[in-house]
PDB file of N, CA and C in Angstrom:
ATOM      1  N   UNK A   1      81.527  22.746   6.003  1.00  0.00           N
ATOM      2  CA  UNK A   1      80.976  22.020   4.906  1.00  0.00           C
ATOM      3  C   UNK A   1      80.123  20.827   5.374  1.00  0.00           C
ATOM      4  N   UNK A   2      80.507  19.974   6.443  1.00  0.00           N
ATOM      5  CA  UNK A   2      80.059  19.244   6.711  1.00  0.00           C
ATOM      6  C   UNK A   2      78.543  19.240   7.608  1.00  0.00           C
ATOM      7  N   UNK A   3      78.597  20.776   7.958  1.00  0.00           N
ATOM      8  CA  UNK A   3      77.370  21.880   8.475  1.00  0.00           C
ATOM      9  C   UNK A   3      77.031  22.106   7.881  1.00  0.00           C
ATOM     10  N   UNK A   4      76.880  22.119   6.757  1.00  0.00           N
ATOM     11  CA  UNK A   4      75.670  22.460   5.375  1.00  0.00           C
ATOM     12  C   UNK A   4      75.625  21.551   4.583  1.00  0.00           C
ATOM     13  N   UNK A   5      76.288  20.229   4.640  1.00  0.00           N
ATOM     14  CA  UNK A   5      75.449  19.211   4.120  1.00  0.00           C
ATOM     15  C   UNK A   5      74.518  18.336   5.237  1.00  0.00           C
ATOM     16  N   UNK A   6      74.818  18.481   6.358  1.00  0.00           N
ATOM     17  CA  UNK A   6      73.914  18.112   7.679  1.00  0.00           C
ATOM     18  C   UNK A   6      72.412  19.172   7.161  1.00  0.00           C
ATOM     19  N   UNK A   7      72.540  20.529   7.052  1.00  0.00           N
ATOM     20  CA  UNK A   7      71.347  21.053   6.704  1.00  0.00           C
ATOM     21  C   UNK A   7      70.962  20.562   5.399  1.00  0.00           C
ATOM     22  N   UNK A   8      71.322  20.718   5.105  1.00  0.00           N
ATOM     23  CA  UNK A   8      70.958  19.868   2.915  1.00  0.00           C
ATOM     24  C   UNK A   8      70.085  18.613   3.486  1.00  0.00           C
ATOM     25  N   UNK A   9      70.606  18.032   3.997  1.00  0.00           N
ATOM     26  CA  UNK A   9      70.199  16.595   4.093  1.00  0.00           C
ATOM     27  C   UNK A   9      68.863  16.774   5.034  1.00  0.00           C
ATOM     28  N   UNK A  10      68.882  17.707   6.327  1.00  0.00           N
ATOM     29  CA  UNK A  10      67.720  17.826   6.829  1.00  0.00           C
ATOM     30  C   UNK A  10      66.373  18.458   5.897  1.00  0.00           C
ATOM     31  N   UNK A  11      66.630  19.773   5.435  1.00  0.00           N
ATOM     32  CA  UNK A  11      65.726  20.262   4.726  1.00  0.00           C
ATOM     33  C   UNK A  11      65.401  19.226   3.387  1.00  0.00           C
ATOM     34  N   UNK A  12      66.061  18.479   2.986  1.00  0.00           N
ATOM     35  CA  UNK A  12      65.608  17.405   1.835  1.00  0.00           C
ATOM     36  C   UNK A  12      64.624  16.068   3.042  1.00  0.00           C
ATOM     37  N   UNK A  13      65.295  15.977   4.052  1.00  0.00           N
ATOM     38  CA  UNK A  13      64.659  15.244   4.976  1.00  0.00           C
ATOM     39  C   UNK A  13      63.131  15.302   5.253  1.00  0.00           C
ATOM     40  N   UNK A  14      62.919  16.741   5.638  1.00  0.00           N
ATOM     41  CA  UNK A  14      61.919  17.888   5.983  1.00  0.00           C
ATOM     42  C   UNK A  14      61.116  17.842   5.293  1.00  0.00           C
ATOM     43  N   UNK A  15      61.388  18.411   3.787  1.00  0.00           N
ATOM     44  CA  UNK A  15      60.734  18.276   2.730  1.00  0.00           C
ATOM     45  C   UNK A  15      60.049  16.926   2.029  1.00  0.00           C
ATOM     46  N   UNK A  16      60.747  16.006   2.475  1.00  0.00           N
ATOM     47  CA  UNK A  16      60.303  14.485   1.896  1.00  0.00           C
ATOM     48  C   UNK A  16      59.338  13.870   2.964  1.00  0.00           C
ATOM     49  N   UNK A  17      59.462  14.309   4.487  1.00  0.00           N
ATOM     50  CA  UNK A  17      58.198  13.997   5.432  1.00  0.00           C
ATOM     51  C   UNK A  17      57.077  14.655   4.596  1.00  0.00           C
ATOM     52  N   UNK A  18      57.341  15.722   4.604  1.00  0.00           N
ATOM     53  CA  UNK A  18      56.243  16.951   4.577  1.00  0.00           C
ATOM     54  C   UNK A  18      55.623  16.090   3.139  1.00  0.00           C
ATOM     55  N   UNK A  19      56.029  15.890   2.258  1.00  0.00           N
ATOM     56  CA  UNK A  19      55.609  15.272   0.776  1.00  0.00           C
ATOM     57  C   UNK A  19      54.595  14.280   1.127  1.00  0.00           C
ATOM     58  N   UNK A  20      55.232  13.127   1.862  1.00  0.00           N
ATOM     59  CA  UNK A  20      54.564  12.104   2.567  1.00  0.00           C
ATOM     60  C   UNK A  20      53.471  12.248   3.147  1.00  0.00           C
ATOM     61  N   UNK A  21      53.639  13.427   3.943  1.00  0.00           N
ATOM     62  CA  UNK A  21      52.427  13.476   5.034  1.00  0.00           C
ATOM     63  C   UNK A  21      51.171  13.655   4.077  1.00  0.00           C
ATOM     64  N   UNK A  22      51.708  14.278   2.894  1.00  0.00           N
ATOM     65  CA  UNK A  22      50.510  15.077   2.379  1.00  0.00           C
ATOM     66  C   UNK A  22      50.002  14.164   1.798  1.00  0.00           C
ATOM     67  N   UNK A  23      50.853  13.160   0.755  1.00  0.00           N
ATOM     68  CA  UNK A  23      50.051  12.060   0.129  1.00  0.00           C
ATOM     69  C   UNK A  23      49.285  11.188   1.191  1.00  0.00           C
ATOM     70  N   UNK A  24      50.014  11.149   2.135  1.00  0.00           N
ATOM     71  CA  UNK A  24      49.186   9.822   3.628  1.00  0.00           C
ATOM     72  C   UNK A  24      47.716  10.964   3.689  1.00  0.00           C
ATOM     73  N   UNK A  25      47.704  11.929   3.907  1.00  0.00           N
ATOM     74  CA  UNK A  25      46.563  13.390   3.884  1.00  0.00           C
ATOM     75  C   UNK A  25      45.253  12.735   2.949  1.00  0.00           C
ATOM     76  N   UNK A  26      45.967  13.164   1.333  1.00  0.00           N
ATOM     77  CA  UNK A  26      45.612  12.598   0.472  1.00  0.00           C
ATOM     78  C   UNK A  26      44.608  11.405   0.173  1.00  0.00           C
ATOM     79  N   UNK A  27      45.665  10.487   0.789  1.00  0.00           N
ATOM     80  CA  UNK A  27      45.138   8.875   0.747  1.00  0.00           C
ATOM     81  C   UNK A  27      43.884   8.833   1.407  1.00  0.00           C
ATOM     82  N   UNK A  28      44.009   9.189   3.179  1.00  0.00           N
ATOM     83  CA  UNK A  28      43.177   8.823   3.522  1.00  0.00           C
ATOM     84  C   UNK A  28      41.873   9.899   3.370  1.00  0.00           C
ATOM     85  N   UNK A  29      41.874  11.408   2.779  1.00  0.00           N
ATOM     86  CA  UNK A  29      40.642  11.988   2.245  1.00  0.00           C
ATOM     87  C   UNK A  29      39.884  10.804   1.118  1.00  0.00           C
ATOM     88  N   UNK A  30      40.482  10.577   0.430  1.00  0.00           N
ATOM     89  CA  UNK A  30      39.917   9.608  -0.451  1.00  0.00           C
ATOM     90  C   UNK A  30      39.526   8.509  -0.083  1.00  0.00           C
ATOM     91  N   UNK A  31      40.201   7.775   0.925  1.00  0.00           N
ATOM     92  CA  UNK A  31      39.392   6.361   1.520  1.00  0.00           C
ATOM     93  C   UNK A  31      38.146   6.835   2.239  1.00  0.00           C
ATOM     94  N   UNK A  32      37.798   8.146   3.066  1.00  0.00           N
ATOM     95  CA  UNK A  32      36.872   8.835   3.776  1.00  0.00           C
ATOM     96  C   UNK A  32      35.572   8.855   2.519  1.00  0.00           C
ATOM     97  N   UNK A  33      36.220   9.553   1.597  1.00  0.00           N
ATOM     98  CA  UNK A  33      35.710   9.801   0.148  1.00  0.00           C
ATOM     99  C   UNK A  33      34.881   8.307   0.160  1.00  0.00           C
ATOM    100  N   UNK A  34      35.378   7.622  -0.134  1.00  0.00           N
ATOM    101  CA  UNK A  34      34.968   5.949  -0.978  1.00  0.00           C
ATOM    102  C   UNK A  34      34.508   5.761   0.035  1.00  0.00           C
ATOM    103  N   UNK A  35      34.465   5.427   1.154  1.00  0.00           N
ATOM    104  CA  UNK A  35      34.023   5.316   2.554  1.00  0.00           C
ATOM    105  C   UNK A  35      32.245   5.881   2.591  1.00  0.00           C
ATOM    106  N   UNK A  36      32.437   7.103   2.188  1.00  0.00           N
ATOM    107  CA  UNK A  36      30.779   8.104   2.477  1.00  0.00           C
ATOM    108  C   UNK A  36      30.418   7.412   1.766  1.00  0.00           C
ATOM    109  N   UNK A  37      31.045   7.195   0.057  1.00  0.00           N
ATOM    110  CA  UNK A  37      30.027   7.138  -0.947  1.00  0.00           C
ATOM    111  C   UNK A  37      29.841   5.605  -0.885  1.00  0.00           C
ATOM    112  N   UNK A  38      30.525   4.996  -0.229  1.00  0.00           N
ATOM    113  CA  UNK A  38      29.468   3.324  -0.328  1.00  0.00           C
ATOM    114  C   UNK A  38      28.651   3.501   0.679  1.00  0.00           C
ATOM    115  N   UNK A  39      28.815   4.258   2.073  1.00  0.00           N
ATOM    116  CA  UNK A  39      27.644   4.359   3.048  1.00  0.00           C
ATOM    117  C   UNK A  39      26.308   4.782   2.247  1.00  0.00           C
ATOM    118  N   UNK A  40      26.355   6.485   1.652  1.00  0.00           N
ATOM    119  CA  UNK A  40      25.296   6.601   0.430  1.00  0.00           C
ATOM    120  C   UNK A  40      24.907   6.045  -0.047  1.00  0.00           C
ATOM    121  N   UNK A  41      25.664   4.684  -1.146  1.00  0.00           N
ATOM    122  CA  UNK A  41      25.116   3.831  -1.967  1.00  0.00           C
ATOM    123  C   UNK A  41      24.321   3.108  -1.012  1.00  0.00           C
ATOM    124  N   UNK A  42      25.126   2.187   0.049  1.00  0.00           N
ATOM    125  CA  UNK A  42      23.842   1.717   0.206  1.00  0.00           C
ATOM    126  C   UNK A  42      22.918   1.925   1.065  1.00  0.00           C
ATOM    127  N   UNK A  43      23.064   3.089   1.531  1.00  0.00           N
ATOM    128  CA  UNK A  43      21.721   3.701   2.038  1.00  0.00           C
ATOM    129  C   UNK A  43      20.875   3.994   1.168  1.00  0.00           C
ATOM    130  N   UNK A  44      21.124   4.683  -0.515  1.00  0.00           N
ATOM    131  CA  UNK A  44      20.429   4.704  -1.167  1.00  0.00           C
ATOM    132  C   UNK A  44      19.676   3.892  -1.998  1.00  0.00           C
ATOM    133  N   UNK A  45      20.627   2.938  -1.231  1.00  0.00           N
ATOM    134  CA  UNK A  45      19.808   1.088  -2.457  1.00  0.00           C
ATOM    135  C   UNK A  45      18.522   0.925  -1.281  1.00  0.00           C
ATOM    136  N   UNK A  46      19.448   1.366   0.143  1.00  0.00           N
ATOM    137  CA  UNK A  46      18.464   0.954   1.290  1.00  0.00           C
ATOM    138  C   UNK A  46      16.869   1.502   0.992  1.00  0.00           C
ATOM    139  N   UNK A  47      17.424   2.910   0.751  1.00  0.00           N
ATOM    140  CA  UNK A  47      15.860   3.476   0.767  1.00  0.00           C
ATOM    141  C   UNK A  47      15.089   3.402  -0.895  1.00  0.00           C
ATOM    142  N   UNK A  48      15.883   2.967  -1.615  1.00  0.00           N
ATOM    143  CA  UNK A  48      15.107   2.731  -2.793  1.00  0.00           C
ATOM    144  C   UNK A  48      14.209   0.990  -2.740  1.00  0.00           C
ATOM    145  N   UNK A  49      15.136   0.557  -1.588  1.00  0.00           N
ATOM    146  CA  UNK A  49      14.141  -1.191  -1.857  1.00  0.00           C
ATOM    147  C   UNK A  49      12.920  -0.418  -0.791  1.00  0.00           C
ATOM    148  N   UNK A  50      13.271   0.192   0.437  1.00  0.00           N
ATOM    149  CA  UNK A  50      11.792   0.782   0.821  1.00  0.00           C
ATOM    150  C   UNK A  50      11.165   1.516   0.272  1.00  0.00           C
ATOM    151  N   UNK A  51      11.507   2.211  -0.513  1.00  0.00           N
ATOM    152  CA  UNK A  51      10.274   3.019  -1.490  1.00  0.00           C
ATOM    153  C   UNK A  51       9.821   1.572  -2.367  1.00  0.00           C
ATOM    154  N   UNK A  52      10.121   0.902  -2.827  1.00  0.00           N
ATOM    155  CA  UNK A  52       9.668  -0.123  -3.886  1.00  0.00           C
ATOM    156  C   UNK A  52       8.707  -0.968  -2.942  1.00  0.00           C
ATOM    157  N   UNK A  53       9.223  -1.735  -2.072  1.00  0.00           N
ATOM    158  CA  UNK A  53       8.270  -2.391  -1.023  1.00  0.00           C
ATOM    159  C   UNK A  53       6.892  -1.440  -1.122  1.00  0.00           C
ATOM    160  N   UNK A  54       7.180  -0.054  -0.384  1.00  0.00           N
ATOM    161  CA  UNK A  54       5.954   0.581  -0.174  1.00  0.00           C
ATOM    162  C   UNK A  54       5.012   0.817  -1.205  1.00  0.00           C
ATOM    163  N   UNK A  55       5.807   0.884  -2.682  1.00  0.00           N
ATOM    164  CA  UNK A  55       4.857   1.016  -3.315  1.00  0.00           C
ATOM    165  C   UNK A  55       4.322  -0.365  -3.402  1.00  0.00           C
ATOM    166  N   UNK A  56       4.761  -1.599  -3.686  1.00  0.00           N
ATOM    167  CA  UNK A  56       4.242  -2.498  -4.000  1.00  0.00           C
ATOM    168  C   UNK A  56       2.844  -2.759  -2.722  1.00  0.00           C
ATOM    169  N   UNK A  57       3.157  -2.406  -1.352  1.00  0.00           N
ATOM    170  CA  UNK A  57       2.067  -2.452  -0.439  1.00  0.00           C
ATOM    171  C   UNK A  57       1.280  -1.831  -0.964  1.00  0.00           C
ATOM    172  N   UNK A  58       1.292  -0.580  -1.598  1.00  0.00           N
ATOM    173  CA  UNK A  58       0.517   0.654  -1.728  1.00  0.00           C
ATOM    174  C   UNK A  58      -0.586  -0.249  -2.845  1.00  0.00           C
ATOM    175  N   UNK A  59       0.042  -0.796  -3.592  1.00  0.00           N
ATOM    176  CA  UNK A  59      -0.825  -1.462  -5.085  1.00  0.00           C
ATOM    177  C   UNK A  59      -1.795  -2.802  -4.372  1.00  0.00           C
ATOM    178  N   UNK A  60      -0.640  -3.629  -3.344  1.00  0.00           N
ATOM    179  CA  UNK A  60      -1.751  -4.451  -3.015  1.00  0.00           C
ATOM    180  C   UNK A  60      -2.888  -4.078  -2.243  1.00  0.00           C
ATOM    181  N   UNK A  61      -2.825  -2.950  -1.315  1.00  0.00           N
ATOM    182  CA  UNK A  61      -3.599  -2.318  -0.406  1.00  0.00           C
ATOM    183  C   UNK A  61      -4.824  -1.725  -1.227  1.00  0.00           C
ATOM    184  N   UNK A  62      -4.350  -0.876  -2.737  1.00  0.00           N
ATOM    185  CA  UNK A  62      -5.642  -0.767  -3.551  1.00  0.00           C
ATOM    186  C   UNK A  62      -6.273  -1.705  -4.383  1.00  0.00           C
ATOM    187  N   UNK A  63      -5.509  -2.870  -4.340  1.00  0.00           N
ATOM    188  CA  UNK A  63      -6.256  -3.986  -5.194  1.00  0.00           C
ATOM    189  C   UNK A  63      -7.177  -4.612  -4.201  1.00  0.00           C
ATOM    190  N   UNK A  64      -6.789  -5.105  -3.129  1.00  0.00           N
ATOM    191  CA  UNK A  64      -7.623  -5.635  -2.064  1.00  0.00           C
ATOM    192  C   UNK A  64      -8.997  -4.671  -2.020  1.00  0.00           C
ATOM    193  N   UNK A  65      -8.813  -3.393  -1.829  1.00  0.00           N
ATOM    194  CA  UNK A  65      -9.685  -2.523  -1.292  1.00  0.00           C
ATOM    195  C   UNK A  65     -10.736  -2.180  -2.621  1.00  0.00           C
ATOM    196  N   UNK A  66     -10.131  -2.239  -4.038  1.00  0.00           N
ATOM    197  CA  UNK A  66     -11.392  -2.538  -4.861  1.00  0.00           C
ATOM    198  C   UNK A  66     -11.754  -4.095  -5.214  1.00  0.00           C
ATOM    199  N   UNK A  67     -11.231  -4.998  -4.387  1.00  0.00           N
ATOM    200  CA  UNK A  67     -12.024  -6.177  -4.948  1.00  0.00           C
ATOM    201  C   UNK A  67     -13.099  -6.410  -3.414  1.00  0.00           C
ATOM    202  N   UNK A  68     -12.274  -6.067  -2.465  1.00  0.00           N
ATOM    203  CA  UNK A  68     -13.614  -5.213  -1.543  1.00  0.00           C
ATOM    204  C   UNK A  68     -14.956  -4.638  -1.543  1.00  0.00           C
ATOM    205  N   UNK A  69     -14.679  -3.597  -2.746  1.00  0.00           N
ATOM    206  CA  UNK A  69     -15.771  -2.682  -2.597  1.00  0.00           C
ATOM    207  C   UNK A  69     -16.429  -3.104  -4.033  1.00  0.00           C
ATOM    208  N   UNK A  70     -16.198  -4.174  -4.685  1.00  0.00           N
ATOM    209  CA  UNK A  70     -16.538  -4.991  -5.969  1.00  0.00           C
ATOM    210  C   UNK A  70     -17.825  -5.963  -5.147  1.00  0.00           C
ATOM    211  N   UNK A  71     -16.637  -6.766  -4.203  1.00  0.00           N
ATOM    212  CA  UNK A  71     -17.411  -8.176  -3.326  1.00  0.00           C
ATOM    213  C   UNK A  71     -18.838  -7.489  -2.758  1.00  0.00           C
ATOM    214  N   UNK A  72     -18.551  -6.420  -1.844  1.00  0.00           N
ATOM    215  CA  UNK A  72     -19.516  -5.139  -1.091  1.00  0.00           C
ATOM    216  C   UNK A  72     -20.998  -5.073  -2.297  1.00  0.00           C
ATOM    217  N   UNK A  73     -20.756  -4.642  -3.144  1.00  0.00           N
ATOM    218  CA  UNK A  73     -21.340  -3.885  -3.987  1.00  0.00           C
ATOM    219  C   UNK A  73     -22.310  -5.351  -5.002  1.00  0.00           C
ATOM    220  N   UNK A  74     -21.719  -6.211  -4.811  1.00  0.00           N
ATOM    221  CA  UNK A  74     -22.631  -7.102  -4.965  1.00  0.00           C
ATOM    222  C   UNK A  74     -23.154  -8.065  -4.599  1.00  0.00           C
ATOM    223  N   UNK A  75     -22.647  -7.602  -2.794  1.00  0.00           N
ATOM    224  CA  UNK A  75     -23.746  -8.225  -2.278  1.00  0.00           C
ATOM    225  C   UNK A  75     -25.418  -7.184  -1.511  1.00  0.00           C
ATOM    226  N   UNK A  76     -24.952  -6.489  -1.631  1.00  0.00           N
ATOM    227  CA  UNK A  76     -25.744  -4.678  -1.872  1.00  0.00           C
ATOM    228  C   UNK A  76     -26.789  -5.267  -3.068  1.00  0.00           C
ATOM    229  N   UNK A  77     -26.344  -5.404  -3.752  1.00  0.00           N
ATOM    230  CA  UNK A  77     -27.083  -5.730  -4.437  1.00  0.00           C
ATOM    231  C   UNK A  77     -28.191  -6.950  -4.822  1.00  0.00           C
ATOM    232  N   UNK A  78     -27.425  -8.409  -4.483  1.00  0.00           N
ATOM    233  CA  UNK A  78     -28.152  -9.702  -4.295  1.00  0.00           C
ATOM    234  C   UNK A  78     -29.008  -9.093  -3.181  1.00  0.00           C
ATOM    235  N   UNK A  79     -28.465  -8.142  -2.050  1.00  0.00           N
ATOM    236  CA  UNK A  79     -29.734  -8.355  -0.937  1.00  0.00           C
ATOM    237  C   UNK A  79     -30.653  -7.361  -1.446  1.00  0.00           C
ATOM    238  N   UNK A  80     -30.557  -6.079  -2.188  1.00  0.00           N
ATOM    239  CA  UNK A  80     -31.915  -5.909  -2.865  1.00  0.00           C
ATOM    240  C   UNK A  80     -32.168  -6.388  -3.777  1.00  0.00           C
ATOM    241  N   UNK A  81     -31.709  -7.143  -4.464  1.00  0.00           N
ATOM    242  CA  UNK A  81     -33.164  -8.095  -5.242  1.00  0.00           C
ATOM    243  C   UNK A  81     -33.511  -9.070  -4.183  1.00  0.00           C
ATOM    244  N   UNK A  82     -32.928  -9.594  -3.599  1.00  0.00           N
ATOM    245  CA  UNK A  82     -33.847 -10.352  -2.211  1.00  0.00           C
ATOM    246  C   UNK A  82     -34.862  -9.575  -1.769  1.00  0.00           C
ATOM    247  N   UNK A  83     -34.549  -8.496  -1.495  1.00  0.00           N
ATOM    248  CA  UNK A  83     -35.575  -7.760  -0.610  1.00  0.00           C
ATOM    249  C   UNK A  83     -36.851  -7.578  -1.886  1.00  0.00           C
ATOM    250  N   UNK A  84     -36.604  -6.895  -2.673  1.00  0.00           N
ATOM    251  CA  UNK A  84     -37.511  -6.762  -3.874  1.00  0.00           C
ATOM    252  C   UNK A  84     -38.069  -8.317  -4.516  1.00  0.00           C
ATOM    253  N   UNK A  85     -37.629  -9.062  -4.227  1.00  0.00           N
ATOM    254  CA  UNK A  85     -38.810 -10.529  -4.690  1.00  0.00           C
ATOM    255  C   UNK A  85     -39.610 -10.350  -2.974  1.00  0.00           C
ATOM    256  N   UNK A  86     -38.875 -10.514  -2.154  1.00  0.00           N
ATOM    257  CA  UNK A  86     -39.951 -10.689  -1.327  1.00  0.00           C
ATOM    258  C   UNK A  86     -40.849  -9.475  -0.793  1.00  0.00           C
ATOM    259  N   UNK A  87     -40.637  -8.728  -1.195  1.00  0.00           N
ATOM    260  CA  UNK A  87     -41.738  -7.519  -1.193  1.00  0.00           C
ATOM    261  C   UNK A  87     -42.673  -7.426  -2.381  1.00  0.00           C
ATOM    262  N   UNK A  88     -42.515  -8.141  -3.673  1.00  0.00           N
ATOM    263  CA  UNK A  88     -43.270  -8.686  -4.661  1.00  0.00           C
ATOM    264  C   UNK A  88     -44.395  -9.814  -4.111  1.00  0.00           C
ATOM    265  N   UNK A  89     -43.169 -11.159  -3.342  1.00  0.00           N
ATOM    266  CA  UNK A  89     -44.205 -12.379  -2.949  1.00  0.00           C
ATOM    267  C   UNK A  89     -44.814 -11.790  -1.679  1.00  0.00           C
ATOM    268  N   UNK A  90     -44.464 -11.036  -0.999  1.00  0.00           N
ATOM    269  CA  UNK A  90     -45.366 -10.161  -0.048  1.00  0.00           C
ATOM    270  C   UNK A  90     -46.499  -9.672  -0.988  1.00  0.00           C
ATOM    271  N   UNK A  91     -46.557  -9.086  -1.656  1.00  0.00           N
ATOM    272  CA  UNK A  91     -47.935  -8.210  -2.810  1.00  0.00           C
ATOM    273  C   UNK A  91     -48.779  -9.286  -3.537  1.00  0.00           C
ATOM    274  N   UNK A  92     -47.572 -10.746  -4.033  1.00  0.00           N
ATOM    275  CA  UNK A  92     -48.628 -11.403  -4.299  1.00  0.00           C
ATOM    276  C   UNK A  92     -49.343 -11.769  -3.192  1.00  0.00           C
ATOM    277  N   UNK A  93     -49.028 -12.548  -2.336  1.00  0.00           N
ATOM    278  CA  UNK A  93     -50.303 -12.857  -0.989  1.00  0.00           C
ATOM    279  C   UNK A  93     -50.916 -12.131  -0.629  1.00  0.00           C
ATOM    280  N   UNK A  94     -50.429 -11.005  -0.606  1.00  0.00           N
ATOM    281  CA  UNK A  94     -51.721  -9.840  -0.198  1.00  0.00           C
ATOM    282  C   UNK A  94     -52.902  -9.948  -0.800  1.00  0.00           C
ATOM    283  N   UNK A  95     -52.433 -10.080  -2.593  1.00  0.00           N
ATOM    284  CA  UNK A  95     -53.411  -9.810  -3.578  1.00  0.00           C
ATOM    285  C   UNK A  95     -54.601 -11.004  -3.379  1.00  0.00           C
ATOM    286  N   UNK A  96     -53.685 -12.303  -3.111  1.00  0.00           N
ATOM    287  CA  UNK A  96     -54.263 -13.220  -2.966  1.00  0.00           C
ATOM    288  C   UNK A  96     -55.039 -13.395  -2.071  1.00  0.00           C
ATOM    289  N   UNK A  97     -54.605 -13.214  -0.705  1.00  0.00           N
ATOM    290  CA  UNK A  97     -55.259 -13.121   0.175  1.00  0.00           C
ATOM    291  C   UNK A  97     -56.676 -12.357   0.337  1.00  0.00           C
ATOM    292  N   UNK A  98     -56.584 -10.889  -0.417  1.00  0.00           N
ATOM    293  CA  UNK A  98     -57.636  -9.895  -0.742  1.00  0.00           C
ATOM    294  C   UNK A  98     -58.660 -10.958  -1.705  1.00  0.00           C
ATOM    295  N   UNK A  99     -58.115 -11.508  -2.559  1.00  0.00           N
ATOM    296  CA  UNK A  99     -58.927 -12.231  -3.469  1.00  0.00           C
ATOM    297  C   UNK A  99     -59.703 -13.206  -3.000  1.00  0.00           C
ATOM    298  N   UNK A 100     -59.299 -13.856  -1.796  1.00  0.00           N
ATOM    299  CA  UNK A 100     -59.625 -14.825  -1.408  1.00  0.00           C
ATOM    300  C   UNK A 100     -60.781 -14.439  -0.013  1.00  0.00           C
ATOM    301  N   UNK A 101     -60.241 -13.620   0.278  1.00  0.00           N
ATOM    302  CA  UNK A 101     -61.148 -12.791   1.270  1.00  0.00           C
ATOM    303  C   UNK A 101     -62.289 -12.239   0.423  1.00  0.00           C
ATOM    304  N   UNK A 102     -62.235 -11.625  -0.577  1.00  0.00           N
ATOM    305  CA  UNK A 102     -63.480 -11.062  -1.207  1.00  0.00           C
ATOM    306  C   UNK A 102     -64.606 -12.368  -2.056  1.00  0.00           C
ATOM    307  N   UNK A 103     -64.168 -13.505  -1.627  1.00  0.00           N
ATOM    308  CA  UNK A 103     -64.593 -14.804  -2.325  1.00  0.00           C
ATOM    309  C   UNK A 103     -65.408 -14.899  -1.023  1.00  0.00           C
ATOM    310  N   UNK A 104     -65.011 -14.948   0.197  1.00  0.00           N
ATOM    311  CA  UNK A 104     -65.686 -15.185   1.345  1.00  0.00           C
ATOM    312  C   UNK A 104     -66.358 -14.329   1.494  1.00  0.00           C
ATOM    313  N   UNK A 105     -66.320 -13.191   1.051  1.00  0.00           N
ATOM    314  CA  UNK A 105     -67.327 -11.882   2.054  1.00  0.00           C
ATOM    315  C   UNK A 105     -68.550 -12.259   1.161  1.00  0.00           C
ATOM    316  N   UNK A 106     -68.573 -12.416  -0.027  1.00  0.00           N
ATOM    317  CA  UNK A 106     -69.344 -12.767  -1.343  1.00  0.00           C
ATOM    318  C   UNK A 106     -70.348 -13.945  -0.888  1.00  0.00           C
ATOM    319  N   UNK A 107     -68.987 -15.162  -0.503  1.00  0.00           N
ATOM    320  CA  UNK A 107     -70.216 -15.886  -0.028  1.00  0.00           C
ATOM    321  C   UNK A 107     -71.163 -15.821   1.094  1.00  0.00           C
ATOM    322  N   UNK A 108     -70.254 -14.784   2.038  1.00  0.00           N
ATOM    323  CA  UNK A 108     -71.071 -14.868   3.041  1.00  0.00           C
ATOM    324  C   UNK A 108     -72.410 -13.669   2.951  1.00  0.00           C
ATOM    325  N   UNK A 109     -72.062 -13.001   1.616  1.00  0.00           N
ATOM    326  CA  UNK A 109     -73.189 -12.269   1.339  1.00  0.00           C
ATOM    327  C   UNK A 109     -74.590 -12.766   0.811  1.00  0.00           C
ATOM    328  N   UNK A 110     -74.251 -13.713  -0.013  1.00  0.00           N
ATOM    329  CA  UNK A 110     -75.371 -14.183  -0.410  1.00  0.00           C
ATOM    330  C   UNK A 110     -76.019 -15.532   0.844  1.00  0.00           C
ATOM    331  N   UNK A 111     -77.275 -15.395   0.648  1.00  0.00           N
ATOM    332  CA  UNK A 111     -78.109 -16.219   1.420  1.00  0.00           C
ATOM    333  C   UNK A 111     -78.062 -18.120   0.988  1.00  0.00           C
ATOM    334  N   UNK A 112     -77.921 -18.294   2.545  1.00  0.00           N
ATOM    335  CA  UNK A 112     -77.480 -19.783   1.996  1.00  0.00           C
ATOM    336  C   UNK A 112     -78.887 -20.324   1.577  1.00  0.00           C
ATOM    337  N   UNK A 113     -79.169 -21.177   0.731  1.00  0.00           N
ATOM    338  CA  UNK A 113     -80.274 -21.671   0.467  1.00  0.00           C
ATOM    339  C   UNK A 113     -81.020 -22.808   1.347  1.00  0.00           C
ATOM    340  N   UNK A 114     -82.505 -22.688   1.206  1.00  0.00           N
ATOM    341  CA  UNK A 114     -82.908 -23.128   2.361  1.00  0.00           C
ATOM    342  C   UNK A 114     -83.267 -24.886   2.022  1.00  0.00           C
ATOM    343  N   UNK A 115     -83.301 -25.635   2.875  1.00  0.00           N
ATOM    344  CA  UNK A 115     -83.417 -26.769   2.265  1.00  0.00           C
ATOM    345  C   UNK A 115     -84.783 -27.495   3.328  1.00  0.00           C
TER     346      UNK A 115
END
């Protein structure tokens, strides 16, 4: 009798490790568990502030680059109307010059008078 409550007591023994082990099993799948998923979280906060950064580069990189090609585009432009007045005040002196030249050929056409 005292040989089969020695076994009673082991197999209840046995059985109550074995219970244990499984919840300790248990426990720590789930701390592993909570464990990944805060690594995830914040890897995923990680890569969501770098996607946000990048976009925000991405916006300043196209704002710069059309106030660029804004600044570009008008000075493209001030330098042809520069170029176009002075290819105008180029035509006027020409004209002038022609005018002024055909004043001389004129006079030098006619005969100076004799005195």
């Amino acid at each position: 009798m005292l040989l089969e409550k020695m076994k009673l007591q082991a197999m209840r023994f046995t059985s109550e490790s074995a219970r244990q082990q499984d919840k300790i099993d248990e426990m720590i799948t789930e701390a592993k568990g909570r464990k990944k998923t805060r690594k995830e979280e914040a890897t995923d906060m990680a890569v969501s502030q770098l996607l946000d950064r990048s976009h925000q580069l991405n916006e300043m990189y196209q704002k710069d680059r059309e106030e660029h090609e804004t600044v570009l585009a008008e000075r493209l432009q001030q330098q042809q109307l520069k170029s176009d007045d002075k290819q105008s005040n180029d035509k006027m002196e020409e004209n002038t010059s022609k005018l002024s030249d055909n004043k001389r050929s004129k006079m030098k056409q006619r005969p100076l008078p004799r005195l």
